[in-house]
C-alpha atoms as a PDB file:
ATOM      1  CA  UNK A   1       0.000   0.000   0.000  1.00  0.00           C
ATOM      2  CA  UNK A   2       1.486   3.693  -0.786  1.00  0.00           C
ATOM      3  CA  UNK A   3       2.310   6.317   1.557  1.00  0.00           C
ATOM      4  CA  UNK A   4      -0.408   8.674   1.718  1.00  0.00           C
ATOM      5  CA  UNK A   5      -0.359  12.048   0.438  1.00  0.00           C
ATOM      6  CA  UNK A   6       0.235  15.329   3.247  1.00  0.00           C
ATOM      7  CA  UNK A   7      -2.735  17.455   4.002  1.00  0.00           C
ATOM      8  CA  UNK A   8      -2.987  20.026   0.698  1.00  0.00           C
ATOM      9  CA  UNK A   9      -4.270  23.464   0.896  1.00  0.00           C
ATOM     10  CA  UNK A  10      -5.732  24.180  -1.785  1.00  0.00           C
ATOM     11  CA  UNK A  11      -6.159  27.551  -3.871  1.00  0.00           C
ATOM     12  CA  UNK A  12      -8.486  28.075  -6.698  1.00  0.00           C
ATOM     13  CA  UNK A  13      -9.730  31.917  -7.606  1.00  0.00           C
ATOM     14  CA  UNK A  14     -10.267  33.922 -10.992  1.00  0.00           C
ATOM     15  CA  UNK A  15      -6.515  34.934 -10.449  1.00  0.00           C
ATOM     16  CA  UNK A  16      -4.887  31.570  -9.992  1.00  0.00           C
ATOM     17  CA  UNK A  17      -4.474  28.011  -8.969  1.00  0.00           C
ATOM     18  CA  UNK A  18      -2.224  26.782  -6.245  1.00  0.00           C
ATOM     19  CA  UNK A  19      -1.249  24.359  -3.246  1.00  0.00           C
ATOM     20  CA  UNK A  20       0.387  24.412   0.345  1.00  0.00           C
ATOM     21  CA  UNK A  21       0.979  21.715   2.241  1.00  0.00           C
ATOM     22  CA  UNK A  22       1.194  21.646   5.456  1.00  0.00           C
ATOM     23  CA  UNK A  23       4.015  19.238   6.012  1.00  0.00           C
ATOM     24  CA  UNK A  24       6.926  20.974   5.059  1.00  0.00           C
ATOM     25  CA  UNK A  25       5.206  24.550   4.396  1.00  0.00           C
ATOM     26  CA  UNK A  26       5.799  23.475   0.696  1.00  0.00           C
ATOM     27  CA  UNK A  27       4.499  25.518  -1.499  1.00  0.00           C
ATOM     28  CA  UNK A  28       3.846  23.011  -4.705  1.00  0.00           C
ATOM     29  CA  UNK A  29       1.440  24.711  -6.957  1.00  0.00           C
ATOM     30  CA  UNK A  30       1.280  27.864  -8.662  1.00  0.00           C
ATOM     31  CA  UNK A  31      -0.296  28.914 -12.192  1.00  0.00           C
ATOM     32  CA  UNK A  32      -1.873  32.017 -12.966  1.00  0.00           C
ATOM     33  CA  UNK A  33      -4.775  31.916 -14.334  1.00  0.00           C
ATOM     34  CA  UNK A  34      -4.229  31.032 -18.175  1.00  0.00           C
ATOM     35  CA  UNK A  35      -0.867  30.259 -17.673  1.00  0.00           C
ATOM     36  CA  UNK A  36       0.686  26.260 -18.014  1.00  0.00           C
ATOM     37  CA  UNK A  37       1.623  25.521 -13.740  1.00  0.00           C
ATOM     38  CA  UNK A  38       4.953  27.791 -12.663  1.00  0.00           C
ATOM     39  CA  UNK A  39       6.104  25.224 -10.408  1.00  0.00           C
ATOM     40  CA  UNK A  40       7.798  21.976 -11.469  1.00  0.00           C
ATOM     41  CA  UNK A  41       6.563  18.571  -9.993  1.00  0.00           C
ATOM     42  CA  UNK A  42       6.641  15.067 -11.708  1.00  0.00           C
ATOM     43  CA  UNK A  43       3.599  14.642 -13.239  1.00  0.00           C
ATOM     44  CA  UNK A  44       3.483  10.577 -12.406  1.00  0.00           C
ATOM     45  CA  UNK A  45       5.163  10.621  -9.132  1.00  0.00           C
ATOM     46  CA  UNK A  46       2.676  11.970  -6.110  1.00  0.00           C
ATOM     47  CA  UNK A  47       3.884  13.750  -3.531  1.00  0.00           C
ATOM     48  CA  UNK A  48       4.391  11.091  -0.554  1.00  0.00           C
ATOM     49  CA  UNK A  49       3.804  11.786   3.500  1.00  0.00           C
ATOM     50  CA  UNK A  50       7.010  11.434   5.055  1.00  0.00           C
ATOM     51  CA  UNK A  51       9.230  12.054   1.724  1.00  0.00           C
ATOM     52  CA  UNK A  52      10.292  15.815   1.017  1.00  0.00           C
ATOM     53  CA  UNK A  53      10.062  15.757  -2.662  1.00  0.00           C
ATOM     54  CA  UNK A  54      11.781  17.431  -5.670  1.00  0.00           C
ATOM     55  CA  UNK A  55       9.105  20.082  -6.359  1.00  0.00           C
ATOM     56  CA  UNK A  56       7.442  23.596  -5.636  1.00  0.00           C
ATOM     57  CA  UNK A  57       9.337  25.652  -3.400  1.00  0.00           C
ATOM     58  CA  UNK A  58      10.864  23.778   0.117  1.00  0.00           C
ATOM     59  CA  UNK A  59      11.930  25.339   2.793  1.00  0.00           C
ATOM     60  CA  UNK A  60      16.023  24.715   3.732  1.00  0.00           C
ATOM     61  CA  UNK A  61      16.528  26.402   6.963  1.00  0.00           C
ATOM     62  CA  UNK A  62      18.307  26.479   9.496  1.00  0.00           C
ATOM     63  CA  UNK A  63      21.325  24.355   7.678  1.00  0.00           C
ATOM     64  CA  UNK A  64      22.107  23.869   3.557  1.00  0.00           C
ATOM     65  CA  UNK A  65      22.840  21.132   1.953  1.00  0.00           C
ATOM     66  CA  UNK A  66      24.969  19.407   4.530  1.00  0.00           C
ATOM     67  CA  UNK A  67      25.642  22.898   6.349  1.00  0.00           C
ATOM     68  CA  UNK A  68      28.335  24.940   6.197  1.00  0.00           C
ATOM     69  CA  UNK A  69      30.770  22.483   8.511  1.00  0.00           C
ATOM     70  CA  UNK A  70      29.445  19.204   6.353  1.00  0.00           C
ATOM     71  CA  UNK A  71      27.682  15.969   7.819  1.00  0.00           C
ATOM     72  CA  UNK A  72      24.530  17.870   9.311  1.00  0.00           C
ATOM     73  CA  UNK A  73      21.683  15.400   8.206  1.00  0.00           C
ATOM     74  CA  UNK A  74      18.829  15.482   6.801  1.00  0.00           C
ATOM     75  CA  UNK A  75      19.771  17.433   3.715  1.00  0.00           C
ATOM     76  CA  UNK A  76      18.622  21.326   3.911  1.00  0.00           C
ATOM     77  CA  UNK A  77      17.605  20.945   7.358  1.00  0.00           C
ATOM     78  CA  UNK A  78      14.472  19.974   9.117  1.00  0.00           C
ATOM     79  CA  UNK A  79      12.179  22.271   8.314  1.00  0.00           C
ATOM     80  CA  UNK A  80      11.117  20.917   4.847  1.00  0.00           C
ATOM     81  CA  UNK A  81      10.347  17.288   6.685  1.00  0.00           C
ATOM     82  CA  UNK A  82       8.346  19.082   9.636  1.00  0.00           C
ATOM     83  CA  UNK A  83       4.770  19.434   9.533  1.00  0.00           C
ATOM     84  CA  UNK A  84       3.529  23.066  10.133  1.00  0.00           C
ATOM     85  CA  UNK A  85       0.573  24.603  11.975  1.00  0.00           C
ATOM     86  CA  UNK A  86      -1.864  26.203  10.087  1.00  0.00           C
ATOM     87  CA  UNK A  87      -2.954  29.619  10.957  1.00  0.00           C
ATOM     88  CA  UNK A  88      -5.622  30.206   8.316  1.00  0.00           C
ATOM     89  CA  UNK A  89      -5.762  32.476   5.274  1.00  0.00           C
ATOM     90  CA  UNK A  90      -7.425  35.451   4.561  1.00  0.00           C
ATOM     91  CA  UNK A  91      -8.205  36.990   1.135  1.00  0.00           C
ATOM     92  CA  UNK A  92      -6.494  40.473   0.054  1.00  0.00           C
ATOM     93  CA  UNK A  93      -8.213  42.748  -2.619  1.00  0.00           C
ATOM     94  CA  UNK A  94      -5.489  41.014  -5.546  1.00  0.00           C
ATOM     95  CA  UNK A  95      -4.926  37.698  -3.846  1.00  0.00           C
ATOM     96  CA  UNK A  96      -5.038  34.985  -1.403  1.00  0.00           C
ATOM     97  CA  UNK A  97      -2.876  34.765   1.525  1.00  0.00           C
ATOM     98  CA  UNK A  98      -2.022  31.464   3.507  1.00  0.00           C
ATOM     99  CA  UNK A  99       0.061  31.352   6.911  1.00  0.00           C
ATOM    100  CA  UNK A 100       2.011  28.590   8.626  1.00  0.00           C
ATOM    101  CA  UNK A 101       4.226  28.994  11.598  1.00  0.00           C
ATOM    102  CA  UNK A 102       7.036  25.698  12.714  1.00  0.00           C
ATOM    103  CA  UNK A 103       8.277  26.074  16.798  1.00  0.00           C
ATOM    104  CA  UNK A 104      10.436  23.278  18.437  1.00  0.00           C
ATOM    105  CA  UNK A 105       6.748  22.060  19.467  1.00  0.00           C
ATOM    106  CA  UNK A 106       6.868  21.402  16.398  1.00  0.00           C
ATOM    107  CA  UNK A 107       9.863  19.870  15.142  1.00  0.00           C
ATOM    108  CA  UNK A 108      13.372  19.853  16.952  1.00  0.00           C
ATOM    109  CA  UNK A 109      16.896  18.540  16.606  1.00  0.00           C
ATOM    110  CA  UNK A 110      19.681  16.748  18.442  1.00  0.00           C
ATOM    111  CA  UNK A 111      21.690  19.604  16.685  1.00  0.00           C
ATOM    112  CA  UNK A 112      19.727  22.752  17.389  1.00  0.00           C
ATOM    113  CA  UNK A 113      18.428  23.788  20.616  1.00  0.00           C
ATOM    114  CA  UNK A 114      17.650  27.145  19.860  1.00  0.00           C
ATOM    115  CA  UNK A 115      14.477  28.695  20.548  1.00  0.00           C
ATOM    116  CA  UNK A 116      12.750  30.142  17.938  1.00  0.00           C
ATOM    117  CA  UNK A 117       9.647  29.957  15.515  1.00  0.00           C
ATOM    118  CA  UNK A 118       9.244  30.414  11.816  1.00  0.00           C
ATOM    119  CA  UNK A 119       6.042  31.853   9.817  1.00  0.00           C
ATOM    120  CA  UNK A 120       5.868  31.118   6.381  1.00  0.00           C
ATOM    121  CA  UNK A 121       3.138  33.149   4.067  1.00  0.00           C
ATOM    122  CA  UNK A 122       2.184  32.288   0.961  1.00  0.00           C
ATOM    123  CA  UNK A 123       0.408  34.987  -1.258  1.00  0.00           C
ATOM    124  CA  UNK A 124      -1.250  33.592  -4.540  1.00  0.00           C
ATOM    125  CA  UNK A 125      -2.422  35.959  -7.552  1.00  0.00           C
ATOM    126  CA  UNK A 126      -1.347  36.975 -10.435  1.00  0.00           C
ATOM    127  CA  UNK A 127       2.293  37.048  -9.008  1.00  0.00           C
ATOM    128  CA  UNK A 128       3.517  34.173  -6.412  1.00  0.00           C
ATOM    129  CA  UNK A 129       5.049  35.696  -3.100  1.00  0.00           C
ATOM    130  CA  UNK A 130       6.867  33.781  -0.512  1.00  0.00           C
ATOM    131  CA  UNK A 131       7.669  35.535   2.634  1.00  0.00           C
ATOM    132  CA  UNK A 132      10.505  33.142   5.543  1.00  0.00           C
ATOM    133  CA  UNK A 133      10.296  34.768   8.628  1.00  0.00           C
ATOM    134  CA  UNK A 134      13.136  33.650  10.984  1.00  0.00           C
ATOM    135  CA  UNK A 135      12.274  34.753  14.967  1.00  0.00           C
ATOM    136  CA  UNK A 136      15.056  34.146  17.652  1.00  0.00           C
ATOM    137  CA  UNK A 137      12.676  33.895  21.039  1.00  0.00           C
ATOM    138  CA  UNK A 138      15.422  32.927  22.933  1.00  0.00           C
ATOM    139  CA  UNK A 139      18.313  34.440  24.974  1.00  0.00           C
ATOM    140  CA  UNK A 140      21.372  34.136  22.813  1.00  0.00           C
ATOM    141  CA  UNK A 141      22.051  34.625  19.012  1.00  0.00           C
ATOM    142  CA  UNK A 142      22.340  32.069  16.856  1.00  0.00           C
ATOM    143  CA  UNK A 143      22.987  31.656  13.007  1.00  0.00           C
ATOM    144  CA  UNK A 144      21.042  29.771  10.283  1.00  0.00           C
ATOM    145  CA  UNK A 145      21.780  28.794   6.500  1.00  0.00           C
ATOM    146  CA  UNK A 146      18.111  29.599   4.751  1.00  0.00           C
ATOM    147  CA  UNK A 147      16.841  29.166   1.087  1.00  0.00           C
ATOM    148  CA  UNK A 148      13.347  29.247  -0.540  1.00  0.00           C
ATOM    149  CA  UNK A 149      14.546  26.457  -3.148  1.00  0.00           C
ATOM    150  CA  UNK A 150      12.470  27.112  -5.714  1.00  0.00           C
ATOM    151  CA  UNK A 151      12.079  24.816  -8.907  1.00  0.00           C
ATOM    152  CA  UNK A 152      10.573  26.186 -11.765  1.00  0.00           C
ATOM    153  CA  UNK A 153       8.895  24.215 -14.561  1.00  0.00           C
ATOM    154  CA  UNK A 154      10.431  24.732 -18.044  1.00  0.00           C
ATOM    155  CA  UNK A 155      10.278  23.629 -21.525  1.00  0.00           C
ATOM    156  CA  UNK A 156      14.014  22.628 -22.255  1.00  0.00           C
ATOM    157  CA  UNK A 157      16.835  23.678 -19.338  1.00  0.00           C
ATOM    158  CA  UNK A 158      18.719  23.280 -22.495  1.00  0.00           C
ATOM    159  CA  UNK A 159      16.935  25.776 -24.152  1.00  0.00           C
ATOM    160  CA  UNK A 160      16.425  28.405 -21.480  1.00  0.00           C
ATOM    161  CA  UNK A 161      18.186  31.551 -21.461  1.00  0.00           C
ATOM    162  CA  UNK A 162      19.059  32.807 -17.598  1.00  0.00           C
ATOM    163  CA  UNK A 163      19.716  36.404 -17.362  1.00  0.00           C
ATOM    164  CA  UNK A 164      20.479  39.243 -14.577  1.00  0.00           C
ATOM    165  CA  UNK A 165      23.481  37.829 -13.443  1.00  0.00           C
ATOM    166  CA  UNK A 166      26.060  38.968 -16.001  1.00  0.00           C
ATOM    167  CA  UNK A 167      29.378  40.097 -14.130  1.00  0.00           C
ATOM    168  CA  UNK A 168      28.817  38.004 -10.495  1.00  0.00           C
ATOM    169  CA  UNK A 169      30.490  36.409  -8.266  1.00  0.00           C
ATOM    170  CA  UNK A 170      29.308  32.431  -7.742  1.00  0.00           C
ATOM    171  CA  UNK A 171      30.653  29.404  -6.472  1.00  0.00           C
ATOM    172  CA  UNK A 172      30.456  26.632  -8.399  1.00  0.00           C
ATOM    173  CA  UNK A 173      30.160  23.453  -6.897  1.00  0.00           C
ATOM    174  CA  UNK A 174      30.491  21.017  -9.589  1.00  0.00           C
ATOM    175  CA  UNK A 175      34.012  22.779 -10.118  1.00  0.00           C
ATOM    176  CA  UNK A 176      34.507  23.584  -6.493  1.00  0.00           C
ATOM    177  CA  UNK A 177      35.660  26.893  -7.945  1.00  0.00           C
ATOM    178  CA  UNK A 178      34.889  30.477  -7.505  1.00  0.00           C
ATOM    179  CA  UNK A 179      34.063  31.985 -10.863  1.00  0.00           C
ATOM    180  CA  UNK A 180      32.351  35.253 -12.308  1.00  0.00           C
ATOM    181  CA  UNK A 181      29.215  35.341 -14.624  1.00  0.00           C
ATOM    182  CA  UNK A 182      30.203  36.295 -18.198  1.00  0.00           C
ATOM    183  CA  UNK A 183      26.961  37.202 -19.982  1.00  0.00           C
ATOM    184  CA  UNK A 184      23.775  35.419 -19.678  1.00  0.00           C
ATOM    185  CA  UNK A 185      24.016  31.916 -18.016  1.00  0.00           C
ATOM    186  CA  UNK A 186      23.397  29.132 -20.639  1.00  0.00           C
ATOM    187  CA  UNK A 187      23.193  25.555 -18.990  1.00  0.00           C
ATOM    188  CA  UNK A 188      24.690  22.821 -21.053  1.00  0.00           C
ATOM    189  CA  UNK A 189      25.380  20.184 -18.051  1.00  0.00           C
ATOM    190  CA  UNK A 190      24.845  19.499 -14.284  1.00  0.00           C
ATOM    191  CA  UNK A 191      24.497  22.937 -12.794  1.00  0.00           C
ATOM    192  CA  UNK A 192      25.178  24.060  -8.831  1.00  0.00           C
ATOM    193  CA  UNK A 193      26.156  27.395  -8.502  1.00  0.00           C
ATOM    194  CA  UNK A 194      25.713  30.104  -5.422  1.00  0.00           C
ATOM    195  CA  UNK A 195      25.415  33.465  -7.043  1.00  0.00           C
ATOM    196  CA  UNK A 196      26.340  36.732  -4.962  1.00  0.00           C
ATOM    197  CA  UNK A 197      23.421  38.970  -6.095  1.00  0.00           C
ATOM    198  CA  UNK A 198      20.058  39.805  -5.168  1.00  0.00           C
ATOM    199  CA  UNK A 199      19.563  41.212  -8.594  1.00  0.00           C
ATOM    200  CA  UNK A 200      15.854  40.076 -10.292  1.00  0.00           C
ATOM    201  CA  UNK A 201      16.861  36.963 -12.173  1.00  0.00           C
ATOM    202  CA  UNK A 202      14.942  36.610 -15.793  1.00  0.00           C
ATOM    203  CA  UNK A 203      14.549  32.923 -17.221  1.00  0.00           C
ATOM    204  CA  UNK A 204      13.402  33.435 -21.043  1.00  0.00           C
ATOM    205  CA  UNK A 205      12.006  29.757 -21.857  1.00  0.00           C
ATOM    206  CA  UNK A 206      11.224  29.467 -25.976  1.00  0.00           C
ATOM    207  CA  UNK A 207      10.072  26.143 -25.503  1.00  0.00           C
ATOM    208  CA  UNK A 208       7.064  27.214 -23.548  1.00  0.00           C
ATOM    209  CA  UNK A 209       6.624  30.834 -25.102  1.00  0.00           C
ATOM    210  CA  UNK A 210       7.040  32.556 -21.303  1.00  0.00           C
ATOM    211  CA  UNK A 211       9.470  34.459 -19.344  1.00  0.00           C
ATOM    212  CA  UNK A 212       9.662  33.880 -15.150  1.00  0.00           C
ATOM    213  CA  UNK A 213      11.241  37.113 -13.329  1.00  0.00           C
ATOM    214  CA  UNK A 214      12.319  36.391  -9.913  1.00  0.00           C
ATOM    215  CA  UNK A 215      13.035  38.959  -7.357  1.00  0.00           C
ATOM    216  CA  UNK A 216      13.500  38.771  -3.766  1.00  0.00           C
ATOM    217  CA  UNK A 217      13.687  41.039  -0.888  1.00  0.00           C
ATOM    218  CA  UNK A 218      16.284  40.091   2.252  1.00  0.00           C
ATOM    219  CA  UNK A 219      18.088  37.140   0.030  1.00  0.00           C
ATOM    220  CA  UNK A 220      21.998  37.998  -0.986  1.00  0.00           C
ATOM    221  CA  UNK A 221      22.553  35.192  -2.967  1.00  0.00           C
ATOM    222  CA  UNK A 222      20.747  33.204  -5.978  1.00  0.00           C
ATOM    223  CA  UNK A 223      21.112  29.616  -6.271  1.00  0.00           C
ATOM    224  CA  UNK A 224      20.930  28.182 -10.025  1.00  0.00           C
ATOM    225  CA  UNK A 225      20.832  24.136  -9.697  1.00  0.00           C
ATOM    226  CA  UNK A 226      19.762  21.126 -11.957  1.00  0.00           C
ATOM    227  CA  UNK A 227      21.092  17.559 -11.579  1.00  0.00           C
ATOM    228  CA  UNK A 228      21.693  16.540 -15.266  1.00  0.00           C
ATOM    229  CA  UNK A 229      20.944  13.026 -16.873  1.00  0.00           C
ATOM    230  CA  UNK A 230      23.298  11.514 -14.572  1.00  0.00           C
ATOM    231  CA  UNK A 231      22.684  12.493 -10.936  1.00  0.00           C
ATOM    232  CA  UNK A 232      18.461  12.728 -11.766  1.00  0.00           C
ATOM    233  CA  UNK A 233      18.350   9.310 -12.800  1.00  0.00           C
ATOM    234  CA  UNK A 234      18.861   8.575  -8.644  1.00  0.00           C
ATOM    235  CA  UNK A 235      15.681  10.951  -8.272  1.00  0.00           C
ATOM    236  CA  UNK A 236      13.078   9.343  -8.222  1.00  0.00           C
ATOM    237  CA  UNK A 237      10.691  12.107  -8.279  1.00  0.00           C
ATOM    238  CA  UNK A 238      12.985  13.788 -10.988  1.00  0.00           C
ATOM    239  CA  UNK A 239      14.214  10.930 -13.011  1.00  0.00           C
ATOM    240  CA  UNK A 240      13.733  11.487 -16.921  1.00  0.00           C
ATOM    241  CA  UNK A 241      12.085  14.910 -15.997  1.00  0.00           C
ATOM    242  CA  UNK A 242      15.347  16.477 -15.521  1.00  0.00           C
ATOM    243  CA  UNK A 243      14.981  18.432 -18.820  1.00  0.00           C
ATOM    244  CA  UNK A 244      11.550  20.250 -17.196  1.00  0.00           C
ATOM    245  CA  UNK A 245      13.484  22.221 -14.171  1.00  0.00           C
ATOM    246  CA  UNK A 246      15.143  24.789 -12.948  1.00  0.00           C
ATOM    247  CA  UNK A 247      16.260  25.681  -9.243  1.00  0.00           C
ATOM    248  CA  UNK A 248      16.410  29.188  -9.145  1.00  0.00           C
ATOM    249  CA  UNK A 249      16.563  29.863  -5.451  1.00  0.00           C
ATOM    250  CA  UNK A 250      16.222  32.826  -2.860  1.00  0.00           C
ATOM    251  CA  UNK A 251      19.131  31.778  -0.123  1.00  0.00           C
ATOM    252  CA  UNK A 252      21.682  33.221   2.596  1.00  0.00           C
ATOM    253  CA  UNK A 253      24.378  30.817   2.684  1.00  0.00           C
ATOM    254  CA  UNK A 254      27.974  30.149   2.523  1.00  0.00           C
ATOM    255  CA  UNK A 255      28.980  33.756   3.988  1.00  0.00           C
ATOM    256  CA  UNK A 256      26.132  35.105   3.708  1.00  0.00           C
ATOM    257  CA  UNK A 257      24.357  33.384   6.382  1.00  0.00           C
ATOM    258  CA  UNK A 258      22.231  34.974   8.637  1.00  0.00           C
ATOM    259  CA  UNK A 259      22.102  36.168  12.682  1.00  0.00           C
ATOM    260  CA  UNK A 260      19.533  36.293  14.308  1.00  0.00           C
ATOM    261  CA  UNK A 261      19.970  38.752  18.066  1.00  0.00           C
ATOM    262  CA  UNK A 262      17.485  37.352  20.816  1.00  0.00           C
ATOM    263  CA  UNK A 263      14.306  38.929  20.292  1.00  0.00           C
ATOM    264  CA  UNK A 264      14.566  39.908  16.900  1.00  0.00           C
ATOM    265  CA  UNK A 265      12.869  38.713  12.880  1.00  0.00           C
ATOM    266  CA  UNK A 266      14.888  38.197   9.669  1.00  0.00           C
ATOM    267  CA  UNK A 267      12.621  37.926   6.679  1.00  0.00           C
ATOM    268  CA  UNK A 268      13.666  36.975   3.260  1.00  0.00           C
ATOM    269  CA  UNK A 269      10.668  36.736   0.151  1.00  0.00           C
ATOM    270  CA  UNK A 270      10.835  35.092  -3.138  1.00  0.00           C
ATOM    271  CA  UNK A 271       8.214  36.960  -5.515  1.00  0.00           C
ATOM    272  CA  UNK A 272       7.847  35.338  -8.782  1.00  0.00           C
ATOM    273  CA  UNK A 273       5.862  36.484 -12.164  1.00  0.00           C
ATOM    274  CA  UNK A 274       5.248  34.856 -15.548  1.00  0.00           C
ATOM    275  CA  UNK A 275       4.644  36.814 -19.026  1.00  0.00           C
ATOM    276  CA  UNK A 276       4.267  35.504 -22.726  1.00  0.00           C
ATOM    277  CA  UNK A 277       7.162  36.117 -25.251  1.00  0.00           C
END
């Protein structure tokens, strides 16, 4: 017998389509009304209960990857794996807005006993917007990796054309090399690269006649990521589907992570738009 699917939240208005679920906060649905879905997901793998998957937007907080020292486990952190409250949602003049909030009532670690708690709202219209709010509700500072790791549904990643990041700074993991962006970013094999910019990043898709603008407020970096033939064919929930993604993430990492004084919020929002060429 399959796992069964997490509890979906579902949004459906004259503006858009869209989904939250509550385990994870994962956004996993967006498409504008009119528009082909935003958001990438394997269309013959469901999302399983227990099993942060390879689509919409997870949450990677308060470690990425393996964190910055290596070995931290699982992968991006707990968040993504936790299942968070529901506050409700409300609906704005332009939009609907849902609201989730994660406290160590709600998921904890052997590796982080920080106090804290983390709202995560979700605005659907005719624009997507994201808002990660971090809030330190202890006594002592502490310091988190965070990323909104968005992957967006394309065409071709062969195909696409990336642009806003001409002339930055990355880190490219592949390479394990720090490089600079000459001209628009073409991919042409497996891609993992932590831009320093929190420029608006422009993906110009032919294949699907559309261009995504991303733009973020309280991010400093831009993570561009796809696996390749190779490394997706271990993903199940990617798998031969590699060709139809593109991470383009909002994140604070490497040294840009973030500190968080007792007491005080650190917010960071992914807003994301769609037009036809």
């Amino acid at each position: 017998m399959s796992a069964p699917g997490p509890l979906a939240r579902e949004v459906d208005t004259d503006r858009c389509t869209g989904t939250v679920l509550d385990e994870g906060g994962l956004v996993l649905a967006w498409a504008p009304t009119g528009h082909a879905p935003v958001l990438f997901a394997h269309p013959g793998v469901p999302v399983r209960s227990g099993t942060p998957p390879h689509a919409g937007i997870p949450v990677c907080w308060p470690w990425f990857g393996p964190g910055r020292g290596g070995g931290m486990t699982p992968s991006h952190g707990f968040a993504r794996s936790s299942t968070w409250q529901f506050l409700g949602e409300d609906e704005g003049p332009d939009s609907r807005v849902l609201r989730h909030r994660l406290t160590p009532d709600d998921a904890s670690h052997p590796d982080w006993s920080q106090a804290y708690h983390l709202d995560l709202v979700t605005r659907f219209g005719t624009t997507l917007e994201v808002t990660l709010s971090t809030t330190n509700t202890g006594d002592e500072p502490f310091v988190v990796e965070e990323a909104l790791h968005a992957y967006l549904a394309v065409g071709d990643v062969r195909r696409v054309v990336v642009g806003g990041l001409d002339g930055t700074p990355f880190h490219d993991k592949v390479l394990g090399e720090d490089l600079v962006q000459e001209g628009d970013l073409v991919l042409t094999g497996e891609t993992d690269r932590v831009y320093r910019s929190s420029a608006d990043v422009v993906v110009t898709d032919p294949v699907l006649g559309r261009r995504l603008t991303v733009s973020t407020t309280g991010a400093a970096d831009r993570v561009v990521w796809n696996p390749w033939s190779e490394k997706a064919i271990g993903l199940d929930d990617i798998g031969d589907q590699w060709p139809h993604l593109l991470c383009v993430e909002a994140a604070n990492v490497l040294d840009d992570v973030v500190t968080v004084d007792p007491g005080q919020t650190r917010w960071m929002t992914y807003r994301l738009s769609v037009e036809d060429l």
